[in-house]
N, C-alpha and C. Protein backbone atom coordinates (compact mmCIF):
# COMPACT_ATOMS: atom_id res chain seq x y z
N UNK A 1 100.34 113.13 109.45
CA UNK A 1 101.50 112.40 109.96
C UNK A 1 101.09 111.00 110.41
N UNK A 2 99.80 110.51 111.34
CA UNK A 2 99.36 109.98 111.81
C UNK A 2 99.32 108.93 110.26
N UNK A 3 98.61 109.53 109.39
CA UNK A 3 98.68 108.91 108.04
C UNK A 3 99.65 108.23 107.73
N UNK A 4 100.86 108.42 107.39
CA UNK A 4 102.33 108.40 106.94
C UNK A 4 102.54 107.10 107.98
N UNK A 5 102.39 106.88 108.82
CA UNK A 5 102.61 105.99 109.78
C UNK A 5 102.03 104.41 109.34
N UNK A 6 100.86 105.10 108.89
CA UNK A 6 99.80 103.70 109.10
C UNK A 6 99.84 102.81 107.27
N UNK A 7 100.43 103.87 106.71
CA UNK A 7 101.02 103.64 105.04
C UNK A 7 101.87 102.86 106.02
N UNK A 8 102.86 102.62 106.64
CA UNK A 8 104.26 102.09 106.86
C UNK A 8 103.79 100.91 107.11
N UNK A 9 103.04 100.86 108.33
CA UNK A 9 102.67 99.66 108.69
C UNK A 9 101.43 98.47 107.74
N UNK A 10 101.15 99.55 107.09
CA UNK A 10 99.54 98.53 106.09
C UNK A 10 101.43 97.55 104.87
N UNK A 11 102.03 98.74 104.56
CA UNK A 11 102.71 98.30 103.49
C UNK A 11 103.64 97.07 104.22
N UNK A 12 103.75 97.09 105.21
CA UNK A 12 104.73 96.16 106.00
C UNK A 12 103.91 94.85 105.91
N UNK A 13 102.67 95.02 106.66
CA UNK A 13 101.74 93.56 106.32
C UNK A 13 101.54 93.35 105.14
N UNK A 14 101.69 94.10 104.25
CA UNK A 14 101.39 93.49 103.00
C UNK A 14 102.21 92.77 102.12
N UNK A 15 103.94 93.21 102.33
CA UNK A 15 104.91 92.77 101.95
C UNK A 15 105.28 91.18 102.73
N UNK A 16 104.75 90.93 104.64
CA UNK A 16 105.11 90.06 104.95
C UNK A 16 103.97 89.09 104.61
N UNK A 17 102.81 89.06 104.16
CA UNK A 17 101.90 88.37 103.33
C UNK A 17 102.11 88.13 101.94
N UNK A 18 102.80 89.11 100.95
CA UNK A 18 102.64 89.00 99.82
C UNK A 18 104.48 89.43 99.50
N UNK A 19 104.96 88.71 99.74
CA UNK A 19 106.59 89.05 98.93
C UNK A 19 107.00 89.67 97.76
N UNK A 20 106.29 89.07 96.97
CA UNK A 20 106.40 89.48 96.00
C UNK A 20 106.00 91.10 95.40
N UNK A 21 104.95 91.54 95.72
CA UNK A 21 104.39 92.95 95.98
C UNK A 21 105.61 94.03 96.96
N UNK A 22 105.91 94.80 95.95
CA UNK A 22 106.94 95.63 96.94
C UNK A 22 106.24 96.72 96.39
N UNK A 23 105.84 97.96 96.96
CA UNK A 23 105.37 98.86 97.03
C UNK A 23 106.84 100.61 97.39
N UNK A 24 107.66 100.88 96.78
CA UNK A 24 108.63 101.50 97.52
C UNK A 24 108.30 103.52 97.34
């Protein structure tokens, strides 16, 4: 679960760094 969380947040910085990269 702890996992699932930290996917949310890595994918969040990565989208507000990289726009273009959407991961869904």
């Amino acid at each position: 679960m702890l996992n699932y969380f930290d996917n949310l947040s890595t994918n969040a910085s990565v989208e507000s760094f990289n726009p273009k990269i959407k991961k869904n």
